[in-house]
C-alpha atoms as a PDB file:
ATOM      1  CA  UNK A   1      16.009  -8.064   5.599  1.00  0.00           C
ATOM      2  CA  UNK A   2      15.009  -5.901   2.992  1.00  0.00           C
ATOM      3  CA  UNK A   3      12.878  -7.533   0.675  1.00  0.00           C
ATOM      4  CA  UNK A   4      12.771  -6.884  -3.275  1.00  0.00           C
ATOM      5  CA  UNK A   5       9.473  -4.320  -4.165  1.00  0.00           C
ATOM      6  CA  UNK A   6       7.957  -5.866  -7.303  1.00  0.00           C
ATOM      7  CA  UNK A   7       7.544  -3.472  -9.931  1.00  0.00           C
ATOM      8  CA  UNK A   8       4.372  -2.725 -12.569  1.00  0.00           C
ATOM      9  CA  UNK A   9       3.120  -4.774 -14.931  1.00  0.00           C
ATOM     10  CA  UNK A  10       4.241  -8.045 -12.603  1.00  0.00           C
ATOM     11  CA  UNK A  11       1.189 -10.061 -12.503  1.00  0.00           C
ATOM     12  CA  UNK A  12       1.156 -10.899  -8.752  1.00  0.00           C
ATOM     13  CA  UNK A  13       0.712  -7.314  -7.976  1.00  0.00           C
ATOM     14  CA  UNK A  14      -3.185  -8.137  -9.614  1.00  0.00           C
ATOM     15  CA  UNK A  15      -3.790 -10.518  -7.402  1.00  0.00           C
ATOM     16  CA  UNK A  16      -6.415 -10.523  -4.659  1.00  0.00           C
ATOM     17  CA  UNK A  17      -4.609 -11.810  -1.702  1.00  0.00           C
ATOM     18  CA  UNK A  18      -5.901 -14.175   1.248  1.00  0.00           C
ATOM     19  CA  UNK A  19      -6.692 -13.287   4.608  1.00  0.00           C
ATOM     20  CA  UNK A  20      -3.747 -14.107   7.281  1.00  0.00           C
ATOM     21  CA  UNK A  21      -5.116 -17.225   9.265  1.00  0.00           C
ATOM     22  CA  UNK A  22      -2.194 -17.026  11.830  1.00  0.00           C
ATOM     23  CA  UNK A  23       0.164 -14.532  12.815  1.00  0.00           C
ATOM     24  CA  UNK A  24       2.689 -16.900  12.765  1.00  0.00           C
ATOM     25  CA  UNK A  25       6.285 -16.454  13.440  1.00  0.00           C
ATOM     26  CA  UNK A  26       6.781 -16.305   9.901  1.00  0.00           C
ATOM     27  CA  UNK A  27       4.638 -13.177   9.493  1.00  0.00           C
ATOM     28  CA  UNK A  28       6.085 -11.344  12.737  1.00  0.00           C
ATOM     29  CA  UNK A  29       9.939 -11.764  10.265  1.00  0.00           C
ATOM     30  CA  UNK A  30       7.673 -10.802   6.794  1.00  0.00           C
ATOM     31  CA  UNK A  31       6.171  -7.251   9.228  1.00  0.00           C
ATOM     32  CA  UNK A  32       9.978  -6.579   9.964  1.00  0.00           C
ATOM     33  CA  UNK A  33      10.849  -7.238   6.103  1.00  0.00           C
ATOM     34  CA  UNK A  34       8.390  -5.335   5.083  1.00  0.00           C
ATOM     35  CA  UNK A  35       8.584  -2.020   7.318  1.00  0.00           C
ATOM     36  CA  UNK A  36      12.694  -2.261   6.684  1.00  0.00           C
ATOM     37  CA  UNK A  37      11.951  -2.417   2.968  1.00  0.00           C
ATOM     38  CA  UNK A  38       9.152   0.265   3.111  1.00  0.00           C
ATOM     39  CA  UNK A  39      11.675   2.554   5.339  1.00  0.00           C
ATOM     40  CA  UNK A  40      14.768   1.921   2.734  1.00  0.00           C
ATOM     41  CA  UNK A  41      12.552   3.179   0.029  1.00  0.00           C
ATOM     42  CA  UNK A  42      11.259   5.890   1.540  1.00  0.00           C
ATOM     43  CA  UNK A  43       7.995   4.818   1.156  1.00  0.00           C
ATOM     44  CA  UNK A  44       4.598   5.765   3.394  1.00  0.00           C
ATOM     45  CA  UNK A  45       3.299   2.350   2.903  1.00  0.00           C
ATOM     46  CA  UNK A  46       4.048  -1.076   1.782  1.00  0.00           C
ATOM     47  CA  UNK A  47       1.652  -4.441   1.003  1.00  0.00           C
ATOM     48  CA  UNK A  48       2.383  -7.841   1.525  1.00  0.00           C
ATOM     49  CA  UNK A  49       1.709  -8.521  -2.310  1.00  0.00           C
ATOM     50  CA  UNK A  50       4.422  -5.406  -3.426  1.00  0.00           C
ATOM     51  CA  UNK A  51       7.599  -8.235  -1.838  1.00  0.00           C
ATOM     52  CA  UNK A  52       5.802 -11.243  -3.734  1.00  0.00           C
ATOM     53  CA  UNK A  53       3.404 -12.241  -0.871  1.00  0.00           C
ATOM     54  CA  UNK A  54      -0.700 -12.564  -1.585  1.00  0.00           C
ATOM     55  CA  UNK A  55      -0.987 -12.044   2.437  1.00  0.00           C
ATOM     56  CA  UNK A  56      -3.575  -9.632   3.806  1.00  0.00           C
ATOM     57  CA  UNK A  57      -0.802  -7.766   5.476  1.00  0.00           C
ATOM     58  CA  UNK A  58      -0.035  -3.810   5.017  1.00  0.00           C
ATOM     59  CA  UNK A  59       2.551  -1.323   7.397  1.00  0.00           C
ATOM     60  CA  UNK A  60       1.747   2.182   7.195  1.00  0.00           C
ATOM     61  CA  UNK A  61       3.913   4.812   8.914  1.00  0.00           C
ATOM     62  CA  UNK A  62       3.234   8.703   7.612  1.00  0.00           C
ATOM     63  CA  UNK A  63       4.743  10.246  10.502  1.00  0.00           C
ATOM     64  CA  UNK A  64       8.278  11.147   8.082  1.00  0.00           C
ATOM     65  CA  UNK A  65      10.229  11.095  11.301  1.00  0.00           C
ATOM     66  CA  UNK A  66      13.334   9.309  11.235  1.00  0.00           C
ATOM     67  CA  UNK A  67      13.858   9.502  15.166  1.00  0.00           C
ATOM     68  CA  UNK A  68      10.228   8.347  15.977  1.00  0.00           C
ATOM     69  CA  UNK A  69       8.475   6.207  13.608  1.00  0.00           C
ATOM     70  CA  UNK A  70       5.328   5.420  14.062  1.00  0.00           C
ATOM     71  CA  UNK A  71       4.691   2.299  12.492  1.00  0.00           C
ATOM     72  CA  UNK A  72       0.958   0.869  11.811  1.00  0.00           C
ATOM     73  CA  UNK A  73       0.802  -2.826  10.786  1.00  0.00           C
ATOM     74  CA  UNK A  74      -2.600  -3.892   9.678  1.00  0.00           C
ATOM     75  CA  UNK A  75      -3.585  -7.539   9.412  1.00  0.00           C
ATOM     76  CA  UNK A  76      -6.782  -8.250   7.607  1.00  0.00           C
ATOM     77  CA  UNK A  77      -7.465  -4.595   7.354  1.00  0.00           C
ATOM     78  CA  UNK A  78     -10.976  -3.376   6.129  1.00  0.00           C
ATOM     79  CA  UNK A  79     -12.218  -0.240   5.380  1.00  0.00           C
ATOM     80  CA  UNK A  80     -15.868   0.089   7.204  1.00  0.00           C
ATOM     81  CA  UNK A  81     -16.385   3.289   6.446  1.00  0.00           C
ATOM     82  CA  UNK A  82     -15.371   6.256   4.291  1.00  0.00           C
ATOM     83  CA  UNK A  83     -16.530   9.775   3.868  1.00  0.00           C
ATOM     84  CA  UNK A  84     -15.699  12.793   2.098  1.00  0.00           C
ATOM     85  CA  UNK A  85     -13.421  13.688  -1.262  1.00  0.00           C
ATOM     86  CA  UNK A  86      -9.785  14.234  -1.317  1.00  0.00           C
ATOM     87  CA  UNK A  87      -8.020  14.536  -4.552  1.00  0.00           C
ATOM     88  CA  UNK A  88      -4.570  14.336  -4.249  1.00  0.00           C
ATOM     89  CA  UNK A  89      -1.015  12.974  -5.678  1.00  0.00           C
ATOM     90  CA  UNK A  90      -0.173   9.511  -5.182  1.00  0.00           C
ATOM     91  CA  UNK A  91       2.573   7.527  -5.945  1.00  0.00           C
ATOM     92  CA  UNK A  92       3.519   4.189  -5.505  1.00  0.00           C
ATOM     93  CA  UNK A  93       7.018   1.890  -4.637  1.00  0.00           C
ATOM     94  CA  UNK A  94       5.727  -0.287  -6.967  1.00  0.00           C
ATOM     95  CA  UNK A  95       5.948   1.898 -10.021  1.00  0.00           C
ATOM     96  CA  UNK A  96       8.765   3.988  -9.607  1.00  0.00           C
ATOM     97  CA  UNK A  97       9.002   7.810 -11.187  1.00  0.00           C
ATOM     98  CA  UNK A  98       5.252   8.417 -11.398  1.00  0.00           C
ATOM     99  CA  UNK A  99       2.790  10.123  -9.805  1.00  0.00           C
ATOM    100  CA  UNK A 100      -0.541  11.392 -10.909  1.00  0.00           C
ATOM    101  CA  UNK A 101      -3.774  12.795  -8.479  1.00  0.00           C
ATOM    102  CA  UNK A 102      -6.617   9.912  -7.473  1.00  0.00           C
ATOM    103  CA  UNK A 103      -9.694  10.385  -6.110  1.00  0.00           C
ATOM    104  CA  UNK A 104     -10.246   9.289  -2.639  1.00  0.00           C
ATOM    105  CA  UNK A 105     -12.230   9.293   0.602  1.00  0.00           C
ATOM    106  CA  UNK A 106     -11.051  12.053   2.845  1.00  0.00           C
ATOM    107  CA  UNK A 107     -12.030   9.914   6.335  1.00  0.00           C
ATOM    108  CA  UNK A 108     -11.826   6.145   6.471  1.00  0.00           C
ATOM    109  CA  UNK A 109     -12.627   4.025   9.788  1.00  0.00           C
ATOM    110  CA  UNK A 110     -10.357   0.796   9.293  1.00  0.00           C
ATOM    111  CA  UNK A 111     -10.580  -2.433  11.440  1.00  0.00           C
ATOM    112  CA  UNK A 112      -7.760  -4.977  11.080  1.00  0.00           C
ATOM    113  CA  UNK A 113      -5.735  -6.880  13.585  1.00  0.00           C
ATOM    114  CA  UNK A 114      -2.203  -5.888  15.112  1.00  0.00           C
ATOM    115  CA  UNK A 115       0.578  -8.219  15.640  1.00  0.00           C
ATOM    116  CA  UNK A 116      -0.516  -9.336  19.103  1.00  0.00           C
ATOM    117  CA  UNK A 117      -3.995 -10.720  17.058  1.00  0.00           C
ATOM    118  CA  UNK A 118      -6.003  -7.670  18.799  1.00  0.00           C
ATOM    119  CA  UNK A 119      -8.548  -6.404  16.891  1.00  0.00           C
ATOM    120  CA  UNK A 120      -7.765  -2.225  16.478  1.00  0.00           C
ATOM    121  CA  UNK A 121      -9.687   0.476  14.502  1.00  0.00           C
ATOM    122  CA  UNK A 122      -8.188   3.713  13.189  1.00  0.00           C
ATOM    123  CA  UNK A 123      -9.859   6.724  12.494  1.00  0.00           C
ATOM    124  CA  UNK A 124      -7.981   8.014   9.479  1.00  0.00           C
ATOM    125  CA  UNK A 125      -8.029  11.443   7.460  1.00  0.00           C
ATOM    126  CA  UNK A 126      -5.606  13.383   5.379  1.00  0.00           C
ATOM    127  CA  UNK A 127      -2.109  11.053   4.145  1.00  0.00           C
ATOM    128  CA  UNK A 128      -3.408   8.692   6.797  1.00  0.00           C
ATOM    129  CA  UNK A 129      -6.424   7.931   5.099  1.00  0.00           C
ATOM    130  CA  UNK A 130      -4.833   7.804   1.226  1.00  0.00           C
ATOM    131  CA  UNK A 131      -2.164   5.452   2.748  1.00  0.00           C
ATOM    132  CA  UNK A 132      -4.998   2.950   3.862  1.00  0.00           C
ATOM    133  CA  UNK A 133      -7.193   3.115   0.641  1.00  0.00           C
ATOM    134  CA  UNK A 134      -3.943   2.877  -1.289  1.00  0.00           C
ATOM    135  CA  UNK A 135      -2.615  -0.316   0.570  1.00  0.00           C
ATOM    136  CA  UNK A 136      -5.642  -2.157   0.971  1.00  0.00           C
ATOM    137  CA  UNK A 137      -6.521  -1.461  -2.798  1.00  0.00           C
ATOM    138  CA  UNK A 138      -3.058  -3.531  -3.223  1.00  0.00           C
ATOM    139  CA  UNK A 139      -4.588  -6.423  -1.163  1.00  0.00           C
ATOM    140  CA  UNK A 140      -6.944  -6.443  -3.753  1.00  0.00           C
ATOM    141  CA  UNK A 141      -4.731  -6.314  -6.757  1.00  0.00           C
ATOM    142  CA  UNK A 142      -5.623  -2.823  -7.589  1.00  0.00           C
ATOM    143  CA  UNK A 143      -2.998  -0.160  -8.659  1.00  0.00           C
ATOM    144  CA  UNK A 144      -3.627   3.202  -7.951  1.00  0.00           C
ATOM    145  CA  UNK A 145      -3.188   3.987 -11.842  1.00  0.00           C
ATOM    146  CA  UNK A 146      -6.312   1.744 -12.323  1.00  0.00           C
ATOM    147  CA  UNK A 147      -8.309   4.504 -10.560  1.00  0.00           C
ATOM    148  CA  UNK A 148      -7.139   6.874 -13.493  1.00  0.00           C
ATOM    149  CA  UNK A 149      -9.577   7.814 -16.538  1.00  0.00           C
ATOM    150  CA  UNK A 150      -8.953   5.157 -19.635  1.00  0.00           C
ATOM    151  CA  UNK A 151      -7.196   8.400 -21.262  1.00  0.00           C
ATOM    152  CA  UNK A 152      -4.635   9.177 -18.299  1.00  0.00           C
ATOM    153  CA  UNK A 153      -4.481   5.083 -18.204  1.00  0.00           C
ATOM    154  CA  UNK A 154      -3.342   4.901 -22.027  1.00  0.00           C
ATOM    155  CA  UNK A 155      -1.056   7.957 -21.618  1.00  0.00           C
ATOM    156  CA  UNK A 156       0.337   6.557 -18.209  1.00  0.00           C
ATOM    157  CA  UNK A 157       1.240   3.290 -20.310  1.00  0.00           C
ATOM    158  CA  UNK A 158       2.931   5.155 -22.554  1.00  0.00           C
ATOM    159  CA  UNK A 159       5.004   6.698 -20.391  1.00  0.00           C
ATOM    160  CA  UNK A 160       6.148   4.175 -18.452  1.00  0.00           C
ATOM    161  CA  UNK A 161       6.955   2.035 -21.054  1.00  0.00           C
ATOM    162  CA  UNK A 162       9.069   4.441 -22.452  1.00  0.00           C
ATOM    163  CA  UNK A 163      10.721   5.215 -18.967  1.00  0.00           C
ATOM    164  CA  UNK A 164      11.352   1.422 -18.579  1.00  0.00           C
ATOM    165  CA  UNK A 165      13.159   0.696 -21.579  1.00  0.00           C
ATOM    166  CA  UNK A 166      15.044   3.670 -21.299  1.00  0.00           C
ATOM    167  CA  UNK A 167      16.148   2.597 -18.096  1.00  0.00           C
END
């Protein structure tokens, strides 16, 4: 079912969300939601708290390959380590029509758990790598606008409150 992607300022997109106790049933139907959604928007990425749920929960798929996906779903994911710079263009489902370049790590080593409750790590670089930083920052309630300077925040508000009430 695809699921509603809750757009900047809501406030639940601030929130720092709870670990996932259980993979329950109901979080095996929120996974499919959620890649479905992430897949109709034609997103890389997609948190639990972007559909209205404070669940540490993220699916990932950069391949871009409609005949192959390659779907990552990350449970409880955690970033234990990060290298390197990368400065590149993000964007983000949850604020529509705007990009601008963030600083990031270029490598990140994340451990979270799969649907099965196994414990995997990844060994990210490149989009990869951006995708996890950017999701898991949205388990924390941080946009990837909140990495901007206070002047590229102000003008960025701007912006996109003029782009919202003009429709």
């Amino acid at each position: 079912m695809i699921r509603k992607i809750l757009a900047y300022p809501d406030p639940i997109l601030k929130r720092k969300s709870a670990p996932v106790a259980i993979i329950s049933d109901a979080i095996k139907e929120l996974v499919r939601d959620m890649a479905e959604t992430m897949y109709e928007a034609q997103g890389v990425g997609l948190a639990a708290p972007q559909v209205g749920v404070n669940q540490r929960l993220v699916v990932i798929d950069v391949s871009q390959r409609d005949d192959r996906p390659e779907l990552i779903v990350a449970i409880n994911p955690l970033i234990v380590h990060a290298e390197g710079d990368s400065y590149e263009e993000e964007g983000c489902l949850s604020i529509p029509k705007y990009a601008a370049n963030v600083h990031r790590h270029a490598q990140v080593v994340v451990r979270a758990l799969n649907l099965a409750g196994e414990e995997i790590t990844y060994h990210a670089d490149g989009l990869l790598a951006i995708a996890f930083q950017h999701e898991i920052d949205h388990l924390d309630g941080i946009l990837f606008v909140d990495h901007l300077s206070p002047l590229k925040k102000e003008i960025f508000k701007k912006k996109y409150r003029r782009q919202t009430e003009e429709g």
